[in-house]
PDB file of N, CA and C in Angstrom:
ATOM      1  N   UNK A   1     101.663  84.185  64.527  1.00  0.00           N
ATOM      2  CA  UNK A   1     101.382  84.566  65.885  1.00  0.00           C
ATOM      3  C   UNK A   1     100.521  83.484  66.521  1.00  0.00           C
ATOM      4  N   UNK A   2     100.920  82.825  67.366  1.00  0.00           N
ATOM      5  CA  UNK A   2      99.455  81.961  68.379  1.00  0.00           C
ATOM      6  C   UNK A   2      99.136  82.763  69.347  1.00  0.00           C
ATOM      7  N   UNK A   3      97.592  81.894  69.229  1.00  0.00           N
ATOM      8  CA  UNK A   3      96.431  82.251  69.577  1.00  0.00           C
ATOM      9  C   UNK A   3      96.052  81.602  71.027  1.00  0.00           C
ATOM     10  N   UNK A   4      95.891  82.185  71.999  1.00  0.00           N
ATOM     11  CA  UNK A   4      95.284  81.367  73.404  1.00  0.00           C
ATOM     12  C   UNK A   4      93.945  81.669  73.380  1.00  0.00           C
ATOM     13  N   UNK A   5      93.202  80.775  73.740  1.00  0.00           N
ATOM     14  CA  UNK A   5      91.872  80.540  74.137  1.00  0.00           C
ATOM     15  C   UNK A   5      91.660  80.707  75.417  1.00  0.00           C
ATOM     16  N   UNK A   6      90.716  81.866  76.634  1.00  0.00           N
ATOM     17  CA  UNK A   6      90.839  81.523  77.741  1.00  0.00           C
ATOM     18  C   UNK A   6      90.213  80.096  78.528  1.00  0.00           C
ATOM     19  N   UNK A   7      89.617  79.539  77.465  1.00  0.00           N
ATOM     20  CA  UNK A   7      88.966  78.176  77.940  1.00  0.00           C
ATOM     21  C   UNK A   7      89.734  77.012  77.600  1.00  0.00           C
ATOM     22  N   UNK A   8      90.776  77.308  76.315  1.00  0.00           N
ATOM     23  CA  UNK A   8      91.570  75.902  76.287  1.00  0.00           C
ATOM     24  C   UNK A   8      92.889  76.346  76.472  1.00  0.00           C
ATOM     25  N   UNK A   9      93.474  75.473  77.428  1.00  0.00           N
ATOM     26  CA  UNK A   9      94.693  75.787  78.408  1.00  0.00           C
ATOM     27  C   UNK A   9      95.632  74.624  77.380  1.00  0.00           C
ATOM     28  N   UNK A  10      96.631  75.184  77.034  1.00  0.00           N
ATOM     29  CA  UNK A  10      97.442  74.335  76.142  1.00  0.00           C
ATOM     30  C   UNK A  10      98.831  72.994  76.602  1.00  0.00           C
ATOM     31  N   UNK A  11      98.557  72.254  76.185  1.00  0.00           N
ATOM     32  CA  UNK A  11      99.505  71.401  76.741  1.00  0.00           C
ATOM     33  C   UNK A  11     101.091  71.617  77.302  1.00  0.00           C
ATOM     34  N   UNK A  12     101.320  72.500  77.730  1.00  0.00           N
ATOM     35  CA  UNK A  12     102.488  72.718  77.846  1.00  0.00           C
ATOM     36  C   UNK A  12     102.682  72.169  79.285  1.00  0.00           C
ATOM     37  N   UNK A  13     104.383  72.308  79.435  1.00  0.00           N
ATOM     38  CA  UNK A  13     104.646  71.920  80.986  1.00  0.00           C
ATOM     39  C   UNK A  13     104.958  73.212  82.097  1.00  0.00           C
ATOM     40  N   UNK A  14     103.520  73.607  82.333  1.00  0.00           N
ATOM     41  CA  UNK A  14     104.109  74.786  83.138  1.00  0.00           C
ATOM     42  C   UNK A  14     104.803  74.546  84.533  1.00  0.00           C
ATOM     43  N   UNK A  15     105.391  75.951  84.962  1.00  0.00           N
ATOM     44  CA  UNK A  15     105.782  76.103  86.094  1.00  0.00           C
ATOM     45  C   UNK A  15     104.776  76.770  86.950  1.00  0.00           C
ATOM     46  N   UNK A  16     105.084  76.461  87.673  1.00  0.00           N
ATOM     47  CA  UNK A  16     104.400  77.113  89.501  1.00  0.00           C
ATOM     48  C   UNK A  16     105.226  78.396  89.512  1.00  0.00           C
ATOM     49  N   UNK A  17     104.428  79.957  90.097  1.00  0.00           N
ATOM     50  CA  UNK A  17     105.063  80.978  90.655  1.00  0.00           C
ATOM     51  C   UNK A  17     104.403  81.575  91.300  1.00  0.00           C
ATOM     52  N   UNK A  18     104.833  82.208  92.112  1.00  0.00           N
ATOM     53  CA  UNK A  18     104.120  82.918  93.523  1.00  0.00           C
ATOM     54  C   UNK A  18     104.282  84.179  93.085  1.00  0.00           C
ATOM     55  N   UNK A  19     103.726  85.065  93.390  1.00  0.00           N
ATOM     56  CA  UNK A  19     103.533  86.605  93.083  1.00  0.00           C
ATOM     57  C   UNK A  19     104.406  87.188  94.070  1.00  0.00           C
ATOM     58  N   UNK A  20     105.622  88.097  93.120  1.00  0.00           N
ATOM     59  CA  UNK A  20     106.407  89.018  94.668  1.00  0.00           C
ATOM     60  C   UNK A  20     105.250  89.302  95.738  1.00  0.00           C
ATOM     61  N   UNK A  21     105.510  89.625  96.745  1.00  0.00           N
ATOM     62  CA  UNK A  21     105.178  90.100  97.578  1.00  0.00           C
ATOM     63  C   UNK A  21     105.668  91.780  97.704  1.00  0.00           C
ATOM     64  N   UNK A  22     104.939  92.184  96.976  1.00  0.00           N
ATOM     65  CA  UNK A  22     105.243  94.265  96.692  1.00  0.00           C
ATOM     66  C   UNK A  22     104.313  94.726  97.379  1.00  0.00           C
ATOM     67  N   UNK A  23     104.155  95.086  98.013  1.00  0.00           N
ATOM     68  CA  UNK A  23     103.283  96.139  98.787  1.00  0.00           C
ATOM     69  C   UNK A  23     102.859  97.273  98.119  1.00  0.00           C
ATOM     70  N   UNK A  24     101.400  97.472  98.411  1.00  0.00           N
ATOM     71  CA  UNK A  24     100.451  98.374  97.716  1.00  0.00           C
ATOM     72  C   UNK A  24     100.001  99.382  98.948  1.00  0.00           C
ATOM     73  N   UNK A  25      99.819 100.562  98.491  1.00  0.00           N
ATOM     74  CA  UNK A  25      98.775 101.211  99.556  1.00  0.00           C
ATOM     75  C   UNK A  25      97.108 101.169  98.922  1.00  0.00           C
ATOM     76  N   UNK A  26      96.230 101.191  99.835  1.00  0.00           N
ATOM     77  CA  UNK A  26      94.832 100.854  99.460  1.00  0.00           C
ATOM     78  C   UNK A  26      94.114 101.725 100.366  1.00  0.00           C
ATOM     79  N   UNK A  27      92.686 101.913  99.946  1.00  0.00           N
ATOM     80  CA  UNK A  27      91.989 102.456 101.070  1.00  0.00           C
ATOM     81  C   UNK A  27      90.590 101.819 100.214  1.00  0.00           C
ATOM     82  N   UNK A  28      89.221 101.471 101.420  1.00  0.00           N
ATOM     83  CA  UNK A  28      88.577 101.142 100.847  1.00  0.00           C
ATOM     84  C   UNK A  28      87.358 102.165 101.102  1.00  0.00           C
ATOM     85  N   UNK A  29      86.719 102.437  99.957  1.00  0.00           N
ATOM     86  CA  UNK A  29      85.717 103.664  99.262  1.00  0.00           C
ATOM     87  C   UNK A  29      84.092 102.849  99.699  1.00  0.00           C
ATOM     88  N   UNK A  30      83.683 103.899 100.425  1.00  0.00           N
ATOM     89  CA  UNK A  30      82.077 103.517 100.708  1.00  0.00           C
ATOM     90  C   UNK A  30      81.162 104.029  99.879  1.00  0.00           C
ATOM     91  N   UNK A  31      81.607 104.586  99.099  1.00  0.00           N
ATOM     92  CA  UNK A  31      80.887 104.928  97.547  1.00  0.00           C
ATOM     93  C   UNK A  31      81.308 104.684  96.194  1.00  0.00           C
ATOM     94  N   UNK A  32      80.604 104.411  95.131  1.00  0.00           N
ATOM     95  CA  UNK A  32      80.835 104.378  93.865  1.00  0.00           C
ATOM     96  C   UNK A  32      81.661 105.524  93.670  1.00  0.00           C
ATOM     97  N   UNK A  33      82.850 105.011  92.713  1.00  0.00           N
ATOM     98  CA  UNK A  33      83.925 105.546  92.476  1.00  0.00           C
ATOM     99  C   UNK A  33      84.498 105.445  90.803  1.00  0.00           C
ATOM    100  N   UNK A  34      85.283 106.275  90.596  1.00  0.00           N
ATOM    101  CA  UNK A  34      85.698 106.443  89.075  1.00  0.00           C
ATOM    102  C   UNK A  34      87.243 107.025  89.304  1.00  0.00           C
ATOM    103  N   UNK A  35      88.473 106.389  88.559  1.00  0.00           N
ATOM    104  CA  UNK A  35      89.344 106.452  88.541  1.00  0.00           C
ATOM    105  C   UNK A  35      89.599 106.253  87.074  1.00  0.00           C
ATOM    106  N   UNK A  36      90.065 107.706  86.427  1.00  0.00           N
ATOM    107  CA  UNK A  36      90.445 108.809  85.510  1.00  0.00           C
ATOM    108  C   UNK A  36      91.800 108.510  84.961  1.00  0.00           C
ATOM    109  N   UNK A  37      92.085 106.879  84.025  1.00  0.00           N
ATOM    110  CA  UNK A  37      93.623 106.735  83.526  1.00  0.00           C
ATOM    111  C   UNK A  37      94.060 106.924  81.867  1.00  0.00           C
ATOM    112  N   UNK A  38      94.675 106.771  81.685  1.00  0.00           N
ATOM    113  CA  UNK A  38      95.543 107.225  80.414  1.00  0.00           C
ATOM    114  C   UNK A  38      94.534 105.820  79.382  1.00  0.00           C
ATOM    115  N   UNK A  39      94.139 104.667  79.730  1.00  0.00           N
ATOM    116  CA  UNK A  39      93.809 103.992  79.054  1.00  0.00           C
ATOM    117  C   UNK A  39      91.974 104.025  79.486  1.00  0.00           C
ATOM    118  N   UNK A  40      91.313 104.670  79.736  1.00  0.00           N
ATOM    119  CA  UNK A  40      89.729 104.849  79.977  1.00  0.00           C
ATOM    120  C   UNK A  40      89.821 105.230  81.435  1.00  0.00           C
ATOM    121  N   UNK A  41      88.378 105.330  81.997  1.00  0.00           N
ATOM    122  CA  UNK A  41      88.248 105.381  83.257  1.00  0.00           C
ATOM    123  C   UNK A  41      87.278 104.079  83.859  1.00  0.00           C
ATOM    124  N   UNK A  42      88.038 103.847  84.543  1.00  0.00           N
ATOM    125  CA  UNK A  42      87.575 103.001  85.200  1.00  0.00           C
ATOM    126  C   UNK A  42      86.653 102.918  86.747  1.00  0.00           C
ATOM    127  N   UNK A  43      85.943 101.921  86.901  1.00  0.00           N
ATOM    128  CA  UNK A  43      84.928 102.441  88.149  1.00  0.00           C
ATOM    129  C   UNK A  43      84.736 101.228  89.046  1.00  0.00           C
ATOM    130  N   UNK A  44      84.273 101.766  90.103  1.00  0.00           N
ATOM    131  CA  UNK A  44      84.431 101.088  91.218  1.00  0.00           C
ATOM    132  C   UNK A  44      82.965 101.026  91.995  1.00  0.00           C
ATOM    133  N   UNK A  45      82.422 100.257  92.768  1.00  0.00           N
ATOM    134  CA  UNK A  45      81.074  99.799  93.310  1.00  0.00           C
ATOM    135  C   UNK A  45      81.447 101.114  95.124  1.00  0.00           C
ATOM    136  N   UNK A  46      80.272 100.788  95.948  1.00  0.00           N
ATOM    137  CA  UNK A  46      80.855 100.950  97.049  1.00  0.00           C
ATOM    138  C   UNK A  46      81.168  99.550  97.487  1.00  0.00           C
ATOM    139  N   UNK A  47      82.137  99.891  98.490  1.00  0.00           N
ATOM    140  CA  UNK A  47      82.896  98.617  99.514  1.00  0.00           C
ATOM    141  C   UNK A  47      84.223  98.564  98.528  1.00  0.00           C
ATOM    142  N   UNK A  48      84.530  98.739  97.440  1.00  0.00           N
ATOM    143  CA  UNK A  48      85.714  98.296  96.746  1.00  0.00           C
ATOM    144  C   UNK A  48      86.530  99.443  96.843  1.00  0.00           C
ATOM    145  N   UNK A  49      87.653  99.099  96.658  1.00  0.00           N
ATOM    146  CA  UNK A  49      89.240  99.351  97.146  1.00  0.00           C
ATOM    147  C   UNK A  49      89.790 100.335  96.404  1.00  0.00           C
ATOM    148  N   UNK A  50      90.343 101.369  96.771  1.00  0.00           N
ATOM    149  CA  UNK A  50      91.403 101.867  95.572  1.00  0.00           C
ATOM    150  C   UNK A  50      92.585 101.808  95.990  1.00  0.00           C
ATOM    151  N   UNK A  51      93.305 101.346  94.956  1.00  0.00           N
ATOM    152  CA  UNK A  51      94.860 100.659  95.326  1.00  0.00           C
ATOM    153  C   UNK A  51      95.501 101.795  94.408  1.00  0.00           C
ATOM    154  N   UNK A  52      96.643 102.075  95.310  1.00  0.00           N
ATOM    155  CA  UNK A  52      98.127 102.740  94.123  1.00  0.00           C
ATOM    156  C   UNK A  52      99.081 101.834  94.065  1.00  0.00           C
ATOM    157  N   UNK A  53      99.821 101.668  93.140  1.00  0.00           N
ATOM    158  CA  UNK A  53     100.753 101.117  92.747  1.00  0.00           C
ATOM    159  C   UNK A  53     102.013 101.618  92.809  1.00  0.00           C
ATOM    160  N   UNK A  54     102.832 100.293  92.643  1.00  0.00           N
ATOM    161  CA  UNK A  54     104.574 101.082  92.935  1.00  0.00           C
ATOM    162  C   UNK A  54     104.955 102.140  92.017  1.00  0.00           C
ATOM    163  N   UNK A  55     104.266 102.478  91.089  1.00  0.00           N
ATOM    164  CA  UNK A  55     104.837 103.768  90.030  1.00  0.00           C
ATOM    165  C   UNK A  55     103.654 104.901  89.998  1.00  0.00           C
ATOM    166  N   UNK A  56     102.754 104.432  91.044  1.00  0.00           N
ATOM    167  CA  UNK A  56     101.849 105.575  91.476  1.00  0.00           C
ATOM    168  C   UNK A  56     100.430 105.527  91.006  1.00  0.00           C
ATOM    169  N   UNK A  57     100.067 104.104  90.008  1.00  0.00           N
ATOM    170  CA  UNK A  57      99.158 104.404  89.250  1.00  0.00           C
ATOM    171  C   UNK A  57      98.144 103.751  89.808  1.00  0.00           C
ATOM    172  N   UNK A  58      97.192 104.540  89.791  1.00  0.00           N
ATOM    173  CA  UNK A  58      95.504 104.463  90.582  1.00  0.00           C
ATOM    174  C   UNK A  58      94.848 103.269  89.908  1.00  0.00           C
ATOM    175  N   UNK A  59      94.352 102.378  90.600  1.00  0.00           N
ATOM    176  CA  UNK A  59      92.659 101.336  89.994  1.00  0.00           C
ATOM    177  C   UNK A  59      92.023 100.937  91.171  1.00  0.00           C
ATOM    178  N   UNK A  60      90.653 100.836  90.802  1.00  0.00           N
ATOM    179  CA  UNK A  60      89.847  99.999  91.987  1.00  0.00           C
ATOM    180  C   UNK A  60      89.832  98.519  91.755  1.00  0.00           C
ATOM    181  N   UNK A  61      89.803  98.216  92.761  1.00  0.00           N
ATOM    182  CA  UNK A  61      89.710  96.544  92.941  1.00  0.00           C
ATOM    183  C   UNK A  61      88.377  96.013  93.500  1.00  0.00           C
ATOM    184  N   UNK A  62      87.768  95.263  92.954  1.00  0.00           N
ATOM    185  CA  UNK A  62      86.364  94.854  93.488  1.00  0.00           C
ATOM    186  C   UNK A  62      86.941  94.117  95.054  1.00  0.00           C
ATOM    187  N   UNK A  63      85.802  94.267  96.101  1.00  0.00           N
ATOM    188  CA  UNK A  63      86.225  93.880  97.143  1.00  0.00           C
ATOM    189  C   UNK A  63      86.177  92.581  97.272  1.00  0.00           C
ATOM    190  N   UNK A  64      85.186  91.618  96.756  1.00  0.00           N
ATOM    191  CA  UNK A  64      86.367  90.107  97.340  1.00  0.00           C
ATOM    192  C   UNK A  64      87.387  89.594  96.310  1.00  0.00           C
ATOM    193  N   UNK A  65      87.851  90.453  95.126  1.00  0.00           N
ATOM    194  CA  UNK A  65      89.173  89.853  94.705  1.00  0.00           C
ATOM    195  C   UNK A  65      90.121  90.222  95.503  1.00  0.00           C
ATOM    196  N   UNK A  66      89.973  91.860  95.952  1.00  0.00           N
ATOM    197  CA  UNK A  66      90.841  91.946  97.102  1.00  0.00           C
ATOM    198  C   UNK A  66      91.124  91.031  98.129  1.00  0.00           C
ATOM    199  N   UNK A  67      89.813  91.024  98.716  1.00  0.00           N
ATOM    200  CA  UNK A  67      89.903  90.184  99.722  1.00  0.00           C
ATOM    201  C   UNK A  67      90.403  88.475  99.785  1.00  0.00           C
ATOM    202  N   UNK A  68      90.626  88.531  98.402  1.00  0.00           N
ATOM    203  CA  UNK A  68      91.338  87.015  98.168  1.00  0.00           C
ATOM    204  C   UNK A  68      92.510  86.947  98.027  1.00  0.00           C
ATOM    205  N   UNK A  69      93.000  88.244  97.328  1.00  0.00           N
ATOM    206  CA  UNK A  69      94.415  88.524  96.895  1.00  0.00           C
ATOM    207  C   UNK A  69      95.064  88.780  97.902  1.00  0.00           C
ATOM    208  N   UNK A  70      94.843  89.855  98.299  1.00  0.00           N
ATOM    209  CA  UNK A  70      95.384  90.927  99.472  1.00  0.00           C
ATOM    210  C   UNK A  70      95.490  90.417 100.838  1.00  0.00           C
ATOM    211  N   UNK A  71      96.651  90.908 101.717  1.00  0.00           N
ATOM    212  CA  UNK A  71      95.895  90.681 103.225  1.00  0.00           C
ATOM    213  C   UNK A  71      97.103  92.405 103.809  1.00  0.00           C
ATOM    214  N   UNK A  72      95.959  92.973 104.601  1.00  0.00           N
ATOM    215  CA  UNK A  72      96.221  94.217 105.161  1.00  0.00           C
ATOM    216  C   UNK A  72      97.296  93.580 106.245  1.00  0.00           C
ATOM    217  N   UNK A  73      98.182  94.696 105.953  1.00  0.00           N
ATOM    218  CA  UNK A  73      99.240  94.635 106.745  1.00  0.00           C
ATOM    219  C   UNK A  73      99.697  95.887 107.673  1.00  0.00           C
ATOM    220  N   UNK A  74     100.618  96.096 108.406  1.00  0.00           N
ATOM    221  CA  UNK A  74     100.492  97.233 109.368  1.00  0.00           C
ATOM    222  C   UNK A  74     102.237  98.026 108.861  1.00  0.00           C
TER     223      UNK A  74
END
C-alpha cells in the first residue's frame, strides 16, 4: 500500500481540475452549532454555515472556507 505524506507532495505529473459546479443549499447560523452524523457530530462556531448536500447530508463549514469556496447565488 503507499503512503502520502501531507507535507511531501510526490513527483508525479499531475493534472489540473476544477470542481463541478453542484449547487448546495446553505444558511448561515449566528450561533454555535452541532450537526448529529452517522460518522460523529460535528460543530460549528457562530457566523459558520450549514450546508446540505446533493444526497441530503448536513455539515458546517467554517465561514471563510466558505467564503473562499462558495459564492451565493440566487
Amino acid at each position: 500500500m503507499t503512503t502520502f505524506k501531507e507535507d511531501q507532495v510526490p513527483e508525479y505529473e499531475f493534472m489540473k481540475a476544477i470542481k463541478k459546479p453542484i449547487p448546495i443549499r446553505c444558511f448561515q447560523v449566528n450561533e454555535r452549532f452541532k450537526v448529529e452524523r452517522m460518522e460523529g457530530t460535528r460543530e460549528g462556531k457562530a457566523g459558520d454555515y450549514l450546508i446540505v448536500g446533493i444526497r441530503g447530508e448536513m455539515y458546517p463549514c467554517d465561514k471563510e472556507i466558505f467564503e473562499e469556496t462558495y459564492e451565493i447565488v440566487d
